[in-house]
N, C-alpha and C. Protein backbone atom coordinates (compact mmCIF):
# COMPACT_ATOMS: atom_id res chain seq x y z
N UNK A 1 -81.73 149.86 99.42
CA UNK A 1 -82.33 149.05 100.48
C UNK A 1 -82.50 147.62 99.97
N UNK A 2 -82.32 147.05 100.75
CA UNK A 2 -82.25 145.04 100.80
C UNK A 2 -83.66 144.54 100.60
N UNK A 3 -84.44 144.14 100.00
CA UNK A 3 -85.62 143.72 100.15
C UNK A 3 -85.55 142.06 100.81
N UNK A 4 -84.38 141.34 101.43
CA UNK A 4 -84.57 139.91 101.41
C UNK A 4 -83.47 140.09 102.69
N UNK A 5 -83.02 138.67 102.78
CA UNK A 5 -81.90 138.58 103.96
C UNK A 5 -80.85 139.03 102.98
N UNK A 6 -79.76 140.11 103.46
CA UNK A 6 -78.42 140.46 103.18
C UNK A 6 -77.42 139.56 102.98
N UNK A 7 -76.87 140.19 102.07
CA UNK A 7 -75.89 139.01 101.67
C UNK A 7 -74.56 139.57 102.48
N UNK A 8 -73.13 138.81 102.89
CA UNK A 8 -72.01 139.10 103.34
C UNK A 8 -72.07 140.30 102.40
N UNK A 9 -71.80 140.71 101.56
CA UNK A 9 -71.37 141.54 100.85
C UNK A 9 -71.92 142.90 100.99
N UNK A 10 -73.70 143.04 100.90
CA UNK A 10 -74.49 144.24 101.42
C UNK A 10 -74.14 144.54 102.81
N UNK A 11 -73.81 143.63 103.51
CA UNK A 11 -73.90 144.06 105.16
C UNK A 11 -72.45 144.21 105.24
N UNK A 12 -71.80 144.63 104.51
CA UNK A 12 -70.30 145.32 104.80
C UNK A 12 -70.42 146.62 103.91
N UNK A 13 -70.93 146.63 103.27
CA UNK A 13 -71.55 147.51 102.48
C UNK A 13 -72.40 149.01 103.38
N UNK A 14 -72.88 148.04 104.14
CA UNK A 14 -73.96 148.75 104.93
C UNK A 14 -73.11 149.90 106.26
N UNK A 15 -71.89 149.63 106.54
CA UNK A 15 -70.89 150.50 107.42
C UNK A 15 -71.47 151.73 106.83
N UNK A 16 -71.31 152.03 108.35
CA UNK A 16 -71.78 153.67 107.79
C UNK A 16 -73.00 154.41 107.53
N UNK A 17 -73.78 153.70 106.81
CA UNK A 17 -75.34 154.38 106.24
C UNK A 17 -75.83 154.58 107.73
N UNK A 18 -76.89 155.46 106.86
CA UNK A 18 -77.97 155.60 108.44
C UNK A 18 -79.54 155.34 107.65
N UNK A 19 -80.03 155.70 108.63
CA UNK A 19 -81.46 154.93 107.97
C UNK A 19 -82.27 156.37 108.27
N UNK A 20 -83.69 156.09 107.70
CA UNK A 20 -84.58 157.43 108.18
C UNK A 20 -85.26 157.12 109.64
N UNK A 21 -85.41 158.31 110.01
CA UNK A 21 -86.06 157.97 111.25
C UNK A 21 -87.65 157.49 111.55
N UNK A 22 -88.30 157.10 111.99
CA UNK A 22 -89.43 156.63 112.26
C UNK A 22 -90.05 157.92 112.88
N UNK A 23 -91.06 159.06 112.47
CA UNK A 23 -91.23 160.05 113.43
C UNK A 23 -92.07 160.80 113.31
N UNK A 24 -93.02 161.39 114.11
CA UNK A 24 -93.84 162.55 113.78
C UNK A 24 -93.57 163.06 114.13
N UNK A 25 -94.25 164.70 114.92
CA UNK A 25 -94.77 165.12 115.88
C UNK A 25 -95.81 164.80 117.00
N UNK A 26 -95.65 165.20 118.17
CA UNK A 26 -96.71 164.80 119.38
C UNK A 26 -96.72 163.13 119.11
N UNK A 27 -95.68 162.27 119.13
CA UNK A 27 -95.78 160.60 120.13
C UNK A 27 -96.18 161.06 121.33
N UNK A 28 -96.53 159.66 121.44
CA UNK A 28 -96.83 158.74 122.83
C UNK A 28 -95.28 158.56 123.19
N UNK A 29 -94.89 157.68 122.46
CA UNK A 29 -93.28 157.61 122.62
C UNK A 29 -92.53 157.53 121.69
N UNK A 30 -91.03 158.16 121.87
CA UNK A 30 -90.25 157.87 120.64
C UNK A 30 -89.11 157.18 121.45
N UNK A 31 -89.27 155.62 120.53
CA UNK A 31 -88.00 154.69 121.01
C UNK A 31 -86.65 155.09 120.41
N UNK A 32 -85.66 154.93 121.34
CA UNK A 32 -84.08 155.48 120.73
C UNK A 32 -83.29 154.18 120.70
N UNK A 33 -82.50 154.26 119.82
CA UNK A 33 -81.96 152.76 119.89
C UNK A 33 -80.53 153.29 119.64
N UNK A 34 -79.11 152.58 120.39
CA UNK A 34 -78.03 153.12 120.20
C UNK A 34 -78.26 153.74 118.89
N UNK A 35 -78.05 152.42 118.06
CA UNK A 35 -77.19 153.04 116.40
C UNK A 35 -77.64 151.75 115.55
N UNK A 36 -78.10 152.40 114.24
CA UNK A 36 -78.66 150.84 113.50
C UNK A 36 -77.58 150.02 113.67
N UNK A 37 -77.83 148.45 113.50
CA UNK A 37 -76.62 147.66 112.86
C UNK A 37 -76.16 147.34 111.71
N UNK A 38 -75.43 146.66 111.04
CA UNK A 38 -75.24 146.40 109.55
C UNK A 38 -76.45 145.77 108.83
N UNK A 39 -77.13 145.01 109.52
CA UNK A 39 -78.37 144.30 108.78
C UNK A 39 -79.35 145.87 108.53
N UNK A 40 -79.63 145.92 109.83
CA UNK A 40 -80.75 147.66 109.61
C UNK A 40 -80.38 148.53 108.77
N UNK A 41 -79.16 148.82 108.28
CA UNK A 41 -78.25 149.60 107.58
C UNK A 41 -78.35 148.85 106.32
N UNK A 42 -78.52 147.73 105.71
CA UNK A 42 -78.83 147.09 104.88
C UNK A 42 -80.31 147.08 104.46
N UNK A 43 -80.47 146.71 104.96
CA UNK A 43 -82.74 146.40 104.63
C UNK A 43 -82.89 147.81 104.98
N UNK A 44 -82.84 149.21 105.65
CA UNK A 44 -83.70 150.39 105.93
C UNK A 44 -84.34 150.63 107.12
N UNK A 45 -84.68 149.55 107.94
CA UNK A 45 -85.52 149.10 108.99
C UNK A 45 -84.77 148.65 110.69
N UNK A 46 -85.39 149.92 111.54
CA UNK A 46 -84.67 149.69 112.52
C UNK A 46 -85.03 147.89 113.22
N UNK A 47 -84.16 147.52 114.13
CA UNK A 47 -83.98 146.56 114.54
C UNK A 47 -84.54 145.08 113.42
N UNK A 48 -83.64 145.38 112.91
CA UNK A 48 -84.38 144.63 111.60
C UNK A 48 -83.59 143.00 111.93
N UNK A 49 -82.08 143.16 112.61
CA UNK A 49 -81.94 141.83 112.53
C UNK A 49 -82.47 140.66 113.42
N UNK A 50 -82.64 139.30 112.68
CA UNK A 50 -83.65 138.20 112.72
C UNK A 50 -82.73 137.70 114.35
N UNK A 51 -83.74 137.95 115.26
CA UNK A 51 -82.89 137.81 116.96
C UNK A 51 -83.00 139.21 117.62
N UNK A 52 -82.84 140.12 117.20
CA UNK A 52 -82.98 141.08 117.74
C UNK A 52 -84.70 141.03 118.54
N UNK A 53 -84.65 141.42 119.72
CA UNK A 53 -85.74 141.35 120.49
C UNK A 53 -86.86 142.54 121.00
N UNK A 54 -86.71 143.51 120.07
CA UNK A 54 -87.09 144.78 120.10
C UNK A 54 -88.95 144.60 120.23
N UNK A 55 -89.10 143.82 118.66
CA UNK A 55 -90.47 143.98 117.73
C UNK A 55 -91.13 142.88 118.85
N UNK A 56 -90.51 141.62 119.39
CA UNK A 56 -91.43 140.68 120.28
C UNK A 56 -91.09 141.67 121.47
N UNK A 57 -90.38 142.23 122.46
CA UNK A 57 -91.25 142.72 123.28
C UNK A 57 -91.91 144.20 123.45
N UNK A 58 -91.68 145.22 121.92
CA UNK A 58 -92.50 145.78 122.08
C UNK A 58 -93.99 145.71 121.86
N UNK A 59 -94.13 144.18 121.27
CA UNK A 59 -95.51 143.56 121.48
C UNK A 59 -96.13 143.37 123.06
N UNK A 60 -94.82 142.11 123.26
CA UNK A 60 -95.55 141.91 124.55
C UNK A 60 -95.59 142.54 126.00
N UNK A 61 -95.28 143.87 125.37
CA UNK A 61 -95.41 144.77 126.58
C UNK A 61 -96.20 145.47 126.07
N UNK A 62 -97.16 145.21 125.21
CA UNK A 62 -98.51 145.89 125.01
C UNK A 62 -98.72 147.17 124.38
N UNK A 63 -97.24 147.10 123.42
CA UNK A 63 -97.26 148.72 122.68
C UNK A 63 -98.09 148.59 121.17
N UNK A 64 -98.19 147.12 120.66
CA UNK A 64 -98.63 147.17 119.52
C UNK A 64 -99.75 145.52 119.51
N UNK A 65 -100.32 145.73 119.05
CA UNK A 65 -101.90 144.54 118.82
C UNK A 65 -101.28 143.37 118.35
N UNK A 66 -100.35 143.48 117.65
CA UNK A 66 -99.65 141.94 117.06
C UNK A 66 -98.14 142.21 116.81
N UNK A 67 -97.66 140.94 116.49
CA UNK A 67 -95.98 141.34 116.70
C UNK A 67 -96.07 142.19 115.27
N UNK A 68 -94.78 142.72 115.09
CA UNK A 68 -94.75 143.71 113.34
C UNK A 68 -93.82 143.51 113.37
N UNK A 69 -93.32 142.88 111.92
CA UNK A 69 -91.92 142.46 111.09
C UNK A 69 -91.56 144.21 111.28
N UNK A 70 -89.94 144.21 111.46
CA UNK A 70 -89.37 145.52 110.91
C UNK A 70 -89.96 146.18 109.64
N UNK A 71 -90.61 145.48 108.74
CA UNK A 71 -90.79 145.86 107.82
C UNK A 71 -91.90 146.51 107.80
N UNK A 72 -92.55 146.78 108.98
CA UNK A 72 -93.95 146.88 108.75
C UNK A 72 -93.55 148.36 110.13
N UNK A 73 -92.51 148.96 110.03
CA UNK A 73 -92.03 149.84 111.08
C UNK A 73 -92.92 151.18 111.17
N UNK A 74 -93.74 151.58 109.88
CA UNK A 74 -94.28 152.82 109.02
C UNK A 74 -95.81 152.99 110.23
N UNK A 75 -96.22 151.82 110.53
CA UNK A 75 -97.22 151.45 111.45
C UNK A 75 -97.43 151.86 112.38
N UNK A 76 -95.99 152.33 113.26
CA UNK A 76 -95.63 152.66 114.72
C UNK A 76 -96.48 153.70 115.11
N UNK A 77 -96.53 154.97 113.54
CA UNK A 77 -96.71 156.11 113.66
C UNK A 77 -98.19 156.37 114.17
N UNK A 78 -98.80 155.30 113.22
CA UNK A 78 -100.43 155.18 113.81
C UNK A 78 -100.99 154.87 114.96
N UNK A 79 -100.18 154.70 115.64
CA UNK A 79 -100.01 153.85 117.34
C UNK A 79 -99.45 154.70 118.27
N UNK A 80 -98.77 155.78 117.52
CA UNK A 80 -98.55 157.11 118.23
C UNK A 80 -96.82 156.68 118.97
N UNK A 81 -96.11 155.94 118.05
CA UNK A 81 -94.74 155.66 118.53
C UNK A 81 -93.78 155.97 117.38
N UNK A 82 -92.56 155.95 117.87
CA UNK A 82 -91.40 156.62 116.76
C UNK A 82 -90.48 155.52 116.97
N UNK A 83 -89.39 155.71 116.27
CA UNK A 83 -87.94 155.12 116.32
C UNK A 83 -87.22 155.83 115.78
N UNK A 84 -85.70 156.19 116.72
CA UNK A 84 -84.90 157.35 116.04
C UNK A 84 -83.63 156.37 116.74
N UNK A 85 -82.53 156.76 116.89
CA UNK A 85 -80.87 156.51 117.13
C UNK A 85 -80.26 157.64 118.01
N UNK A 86 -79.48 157.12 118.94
CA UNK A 86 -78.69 158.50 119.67
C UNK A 86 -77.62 158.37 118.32
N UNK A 87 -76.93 157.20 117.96
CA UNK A 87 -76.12 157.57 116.66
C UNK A 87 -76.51 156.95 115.52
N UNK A 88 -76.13 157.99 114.38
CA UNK A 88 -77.43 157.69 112.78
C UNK A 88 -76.30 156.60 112.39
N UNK A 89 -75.10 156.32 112.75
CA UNK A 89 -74.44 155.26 111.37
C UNK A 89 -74.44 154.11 112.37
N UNK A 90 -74.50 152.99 111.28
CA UNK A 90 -74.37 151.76 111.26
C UNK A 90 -73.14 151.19 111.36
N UNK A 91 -73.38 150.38 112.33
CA UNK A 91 -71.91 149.74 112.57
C UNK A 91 -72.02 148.36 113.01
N UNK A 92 -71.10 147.38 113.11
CA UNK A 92 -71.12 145.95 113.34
C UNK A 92 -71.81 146.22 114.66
N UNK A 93 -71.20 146.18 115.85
CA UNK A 93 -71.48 146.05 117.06
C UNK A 93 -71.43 147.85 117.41
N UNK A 94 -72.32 147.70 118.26
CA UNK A 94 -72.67 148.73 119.03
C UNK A 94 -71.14 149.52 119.92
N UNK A 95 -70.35 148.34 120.26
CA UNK A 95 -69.10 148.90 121.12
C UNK A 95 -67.83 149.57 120.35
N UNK A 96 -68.75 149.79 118.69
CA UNK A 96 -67.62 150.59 117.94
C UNK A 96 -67.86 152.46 117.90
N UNK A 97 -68.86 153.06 118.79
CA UNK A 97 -68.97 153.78 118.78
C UNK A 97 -68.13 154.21 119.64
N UNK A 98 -68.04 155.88 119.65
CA UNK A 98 -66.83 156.41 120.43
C UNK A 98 -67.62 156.78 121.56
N UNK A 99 -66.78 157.58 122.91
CA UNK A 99 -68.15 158.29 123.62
C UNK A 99 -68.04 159.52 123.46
N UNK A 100 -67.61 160.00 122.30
CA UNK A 100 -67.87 161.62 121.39
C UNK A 100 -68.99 161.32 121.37
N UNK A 101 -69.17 160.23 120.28
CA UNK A 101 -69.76 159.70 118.96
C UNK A 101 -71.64 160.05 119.77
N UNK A 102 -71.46 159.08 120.95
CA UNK A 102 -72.51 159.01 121.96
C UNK A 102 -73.02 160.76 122.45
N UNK A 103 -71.77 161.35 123.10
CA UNK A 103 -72.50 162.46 123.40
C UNK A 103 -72.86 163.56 122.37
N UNK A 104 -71.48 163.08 121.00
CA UNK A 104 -72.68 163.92 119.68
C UNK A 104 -73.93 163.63 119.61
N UNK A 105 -74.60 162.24 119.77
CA UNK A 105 -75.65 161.90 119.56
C UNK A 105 -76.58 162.19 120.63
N UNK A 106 -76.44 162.37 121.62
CA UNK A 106 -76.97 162.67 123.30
C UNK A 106 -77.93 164.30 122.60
N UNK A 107 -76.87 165.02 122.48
CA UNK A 107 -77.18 166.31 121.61
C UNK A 107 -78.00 166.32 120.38
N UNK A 108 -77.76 165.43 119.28
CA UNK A 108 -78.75 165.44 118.27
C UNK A 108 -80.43 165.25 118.91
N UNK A 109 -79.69 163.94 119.65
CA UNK A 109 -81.13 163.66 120.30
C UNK A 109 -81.88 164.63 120.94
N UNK A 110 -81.51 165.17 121.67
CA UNK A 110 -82.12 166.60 122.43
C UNK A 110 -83.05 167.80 121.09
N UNK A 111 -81.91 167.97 120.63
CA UNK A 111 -82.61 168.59 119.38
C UNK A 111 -83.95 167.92 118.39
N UNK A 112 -83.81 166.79 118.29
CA UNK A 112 -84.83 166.11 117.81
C UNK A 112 -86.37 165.86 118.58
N UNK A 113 -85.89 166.05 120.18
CA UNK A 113 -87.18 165.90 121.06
C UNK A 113 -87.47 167.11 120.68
N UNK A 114 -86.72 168.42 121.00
CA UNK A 114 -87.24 169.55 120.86
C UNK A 114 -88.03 169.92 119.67
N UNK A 115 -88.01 169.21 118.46
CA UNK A 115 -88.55 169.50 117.36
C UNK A 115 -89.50 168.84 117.30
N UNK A 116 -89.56 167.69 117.44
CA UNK A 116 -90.67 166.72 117.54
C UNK A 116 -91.93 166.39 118.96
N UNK A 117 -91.28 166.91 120.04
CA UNK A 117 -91.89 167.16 121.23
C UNK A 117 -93.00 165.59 121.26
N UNK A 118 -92.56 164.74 121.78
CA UNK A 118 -93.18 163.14 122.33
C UNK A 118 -93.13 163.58 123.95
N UNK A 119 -94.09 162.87 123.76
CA UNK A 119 -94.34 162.32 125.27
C UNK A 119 -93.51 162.44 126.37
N UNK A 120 -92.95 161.34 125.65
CA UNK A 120 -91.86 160.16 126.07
C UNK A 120 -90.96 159.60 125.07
N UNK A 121 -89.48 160.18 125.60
CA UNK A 121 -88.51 159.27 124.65
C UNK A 121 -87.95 158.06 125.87
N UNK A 122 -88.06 157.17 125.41
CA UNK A 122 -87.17 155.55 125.79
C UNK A 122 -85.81 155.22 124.76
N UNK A 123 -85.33 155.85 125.42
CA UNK A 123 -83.53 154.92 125.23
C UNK A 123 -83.52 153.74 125.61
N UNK A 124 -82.86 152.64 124.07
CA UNK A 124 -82.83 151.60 124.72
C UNK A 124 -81.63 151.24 124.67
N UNK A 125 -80.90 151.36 125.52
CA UNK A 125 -79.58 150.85 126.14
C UNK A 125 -79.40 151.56 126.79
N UNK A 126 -78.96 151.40 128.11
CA UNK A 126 -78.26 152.10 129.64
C UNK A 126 -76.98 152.29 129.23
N UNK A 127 -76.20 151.50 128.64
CA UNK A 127 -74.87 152.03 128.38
C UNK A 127 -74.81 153.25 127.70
N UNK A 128 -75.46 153.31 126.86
CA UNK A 128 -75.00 154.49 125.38
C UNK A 128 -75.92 155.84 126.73
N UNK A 129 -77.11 155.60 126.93
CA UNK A 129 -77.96 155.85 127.72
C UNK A 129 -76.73 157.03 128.52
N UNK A 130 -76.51 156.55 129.77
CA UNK A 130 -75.32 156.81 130.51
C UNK A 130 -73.78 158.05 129.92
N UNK A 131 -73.25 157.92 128.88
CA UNK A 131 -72.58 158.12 128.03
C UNK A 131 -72.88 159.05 127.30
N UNK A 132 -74.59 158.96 126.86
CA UNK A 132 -74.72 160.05 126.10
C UNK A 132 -75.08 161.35 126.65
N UNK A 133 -75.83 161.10 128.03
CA UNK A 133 -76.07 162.37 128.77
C UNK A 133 -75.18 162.34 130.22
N UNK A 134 -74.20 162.09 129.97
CA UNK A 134 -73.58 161.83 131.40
C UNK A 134 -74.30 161.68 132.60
N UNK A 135 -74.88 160.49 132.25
CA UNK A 135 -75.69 159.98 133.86
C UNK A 135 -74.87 158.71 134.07
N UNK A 136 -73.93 158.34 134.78
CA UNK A 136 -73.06 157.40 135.26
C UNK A 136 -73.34 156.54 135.70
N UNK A 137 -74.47 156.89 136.83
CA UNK A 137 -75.70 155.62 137.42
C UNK A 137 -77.04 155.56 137.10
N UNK A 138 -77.43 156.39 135.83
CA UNK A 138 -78.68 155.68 135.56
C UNK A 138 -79.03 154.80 135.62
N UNK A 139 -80.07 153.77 135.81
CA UNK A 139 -80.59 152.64 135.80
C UNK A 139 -81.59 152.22 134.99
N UNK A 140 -81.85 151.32 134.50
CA UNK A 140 -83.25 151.18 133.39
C UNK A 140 -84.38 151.70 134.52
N UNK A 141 -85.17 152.14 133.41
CA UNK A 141 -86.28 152.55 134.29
C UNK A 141 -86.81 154.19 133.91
N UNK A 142 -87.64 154.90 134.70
CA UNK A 142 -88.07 156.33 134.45
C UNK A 142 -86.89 157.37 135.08
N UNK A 143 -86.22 158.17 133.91
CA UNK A 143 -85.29 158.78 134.96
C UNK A 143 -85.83 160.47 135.79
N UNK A 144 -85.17 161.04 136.29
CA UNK A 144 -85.48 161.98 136.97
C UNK A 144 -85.45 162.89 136.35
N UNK A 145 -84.64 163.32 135.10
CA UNK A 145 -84.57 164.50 134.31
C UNK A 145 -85.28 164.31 132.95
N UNK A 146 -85.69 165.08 132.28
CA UNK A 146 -86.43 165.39 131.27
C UNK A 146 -85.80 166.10 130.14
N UNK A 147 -85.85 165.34 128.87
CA UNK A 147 -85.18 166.40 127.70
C UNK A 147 -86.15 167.58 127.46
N UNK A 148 -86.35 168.57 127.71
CA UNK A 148 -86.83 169.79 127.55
C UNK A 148 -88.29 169.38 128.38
N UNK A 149 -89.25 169.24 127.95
CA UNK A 149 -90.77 168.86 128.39
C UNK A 149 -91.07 167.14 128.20
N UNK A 150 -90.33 166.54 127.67
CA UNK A 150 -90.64 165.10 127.37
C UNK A 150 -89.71 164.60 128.53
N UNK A 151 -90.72 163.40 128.90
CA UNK A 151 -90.53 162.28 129.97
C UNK A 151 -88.96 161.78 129.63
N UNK A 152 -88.51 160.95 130.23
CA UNK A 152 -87.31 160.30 129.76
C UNK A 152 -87.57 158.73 130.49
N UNK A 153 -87.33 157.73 129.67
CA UNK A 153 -87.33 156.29 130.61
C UNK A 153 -85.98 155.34 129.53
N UNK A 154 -85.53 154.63 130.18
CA UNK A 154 -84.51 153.95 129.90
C UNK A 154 -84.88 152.37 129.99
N UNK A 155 -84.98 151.92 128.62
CA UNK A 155 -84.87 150.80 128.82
C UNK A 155 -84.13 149.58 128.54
N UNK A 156 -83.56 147.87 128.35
CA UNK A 156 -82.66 147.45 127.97
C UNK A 156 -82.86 147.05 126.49
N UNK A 157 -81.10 147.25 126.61
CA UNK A 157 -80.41 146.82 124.63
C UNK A 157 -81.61 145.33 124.34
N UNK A 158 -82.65 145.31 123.54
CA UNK A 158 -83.00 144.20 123.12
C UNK A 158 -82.02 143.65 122.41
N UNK A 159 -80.64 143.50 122.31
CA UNK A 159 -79.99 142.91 121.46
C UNK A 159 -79.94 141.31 121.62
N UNK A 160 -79.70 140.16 120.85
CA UNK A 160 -79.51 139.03 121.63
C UNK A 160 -78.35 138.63 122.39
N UNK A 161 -77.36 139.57 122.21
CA UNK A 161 -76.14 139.59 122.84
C UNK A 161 -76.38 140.17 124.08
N UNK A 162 -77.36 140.71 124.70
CA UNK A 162 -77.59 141.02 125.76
C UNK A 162 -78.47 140.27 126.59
N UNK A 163 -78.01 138.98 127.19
CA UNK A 163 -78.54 137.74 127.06
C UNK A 163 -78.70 138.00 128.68
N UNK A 164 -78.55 138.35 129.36
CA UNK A 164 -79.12 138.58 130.65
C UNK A 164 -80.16 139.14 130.70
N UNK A 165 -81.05 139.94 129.36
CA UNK A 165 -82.18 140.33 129.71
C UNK A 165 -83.02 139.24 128.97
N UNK A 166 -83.90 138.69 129.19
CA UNK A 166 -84.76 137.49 128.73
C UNK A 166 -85.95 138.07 128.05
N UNK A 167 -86.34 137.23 127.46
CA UNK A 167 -87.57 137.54 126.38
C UNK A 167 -88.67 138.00 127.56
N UNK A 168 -89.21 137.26 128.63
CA UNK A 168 -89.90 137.66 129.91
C UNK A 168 -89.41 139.39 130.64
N UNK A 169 -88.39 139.12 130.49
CA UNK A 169 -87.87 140.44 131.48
C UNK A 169 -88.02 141.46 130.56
N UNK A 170 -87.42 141.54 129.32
CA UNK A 170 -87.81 142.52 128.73
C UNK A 170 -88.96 143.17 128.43
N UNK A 171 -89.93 141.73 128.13
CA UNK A 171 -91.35 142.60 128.04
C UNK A 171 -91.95 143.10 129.06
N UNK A 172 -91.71 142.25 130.42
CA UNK A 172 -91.87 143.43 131.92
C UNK A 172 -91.39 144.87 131.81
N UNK A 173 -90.11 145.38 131.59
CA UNK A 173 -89.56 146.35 131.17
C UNK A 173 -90.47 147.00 130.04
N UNK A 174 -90.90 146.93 128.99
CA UNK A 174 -91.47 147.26 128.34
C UNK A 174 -92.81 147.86 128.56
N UNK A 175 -93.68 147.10 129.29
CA UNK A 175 -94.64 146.91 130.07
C UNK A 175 -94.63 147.99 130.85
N UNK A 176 -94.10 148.20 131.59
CA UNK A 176 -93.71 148.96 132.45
C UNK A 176 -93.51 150.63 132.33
N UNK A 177 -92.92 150.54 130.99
CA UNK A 177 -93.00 152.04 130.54
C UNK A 177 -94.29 152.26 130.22
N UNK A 178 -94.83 151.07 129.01
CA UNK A 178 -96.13 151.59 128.37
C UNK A 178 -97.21 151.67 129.89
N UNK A 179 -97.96 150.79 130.93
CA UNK A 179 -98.13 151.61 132.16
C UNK A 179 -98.43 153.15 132.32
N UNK A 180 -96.85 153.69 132.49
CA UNK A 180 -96.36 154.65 132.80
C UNK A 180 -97.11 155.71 131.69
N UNK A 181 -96.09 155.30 130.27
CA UNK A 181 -97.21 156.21 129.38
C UNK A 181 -98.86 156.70 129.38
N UNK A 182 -99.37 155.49 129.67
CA UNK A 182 -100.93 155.68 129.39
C UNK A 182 -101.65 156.22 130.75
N UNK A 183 -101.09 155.86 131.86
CA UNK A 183 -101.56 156.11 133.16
C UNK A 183 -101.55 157.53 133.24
N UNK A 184 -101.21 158.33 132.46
CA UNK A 184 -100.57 159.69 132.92
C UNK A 184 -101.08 160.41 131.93
């Protein structure tokens, strides 16, 4: 693991690895994120790279008291939240996964709610989202089906490449689940 910013060299390095999961038993919620990237795959720490928009709006949608560096991910657990992957390896961009790759992971994932039994799992990306459980028109948002007894809600890729969702919109989105979580 990277303790600093990655050098070219670690983050090619980093293809492939997977990271540990963030997880108990009984969350509030467990966030799913496609698949680490090369930086996360480097340092250990999901959404770890510097732009990625995960950690500011799972602040400002009111899941955690102050923003938290990736590094400080161990925290979640006390707050009654997780972080896991529909796929465990690391890859440059997210659009190098296959949609095996996705519905292998659709399946891991299932198995992992079942063991861990949350709340609420939040996928964050509609694409992989879509792909991994063959829902074609899902939409961000709370969906209609449930992995075994846990809620299901979908929310968007904080990536910065996903530049149609805004630092504002996302934390609405965010917002929106947590709501949902606590109201219930």
């Amino acid at each position: 693991m990277v303790s600093s910013r990655p050098t070219r060299e670690q983050l090619a390095a980093a293809a492939g690895t997977t990271i540990p999961d963030v997880i108990a038993p009984g969350l509030d919620v467990l966030f799913c994120g496609i698949n680490p990237g090369l930086y996360s795959g480097a340092t250990g720490y999901h959404f770890a790279r510097p732009g990625n928009r995960f950690w500011p709006a799972l602040h400002a949608g009111g899941f955690t008291p102050r923003l938290l560096d990736p590094s400080e991910q161990d925290e979640l657990l006390t707050l009654g939240l997780g972080i896991t992957n529909v796929v465990a390896r690391a890859t440059a961009r997210a659009d190098e996964l296959t949609a095996a790759e996705l519905r292998a992971g659709g399946a891991r994932l299932t198995r992992t709610v079942a063991r861990y039994r949350p709340r609420w799992v939040a996928v964050v990306g509609i694409t992989a989202y879509r792909t991994a459980f063959d829902r074609p028109k899902a939409t961000v948002g709370r969906q209609p089906g449930r992995i075994g007894a846990t809620r299901v809600w979908v929310l968007p890729n904080p990536s910065g490449l996903n530049a149609h969702w805004t630092p504002a919109t996302l934390a609405r989105a965010f917002a929106e689940l947590r709501e949902q979580v606590y109201s219930e």
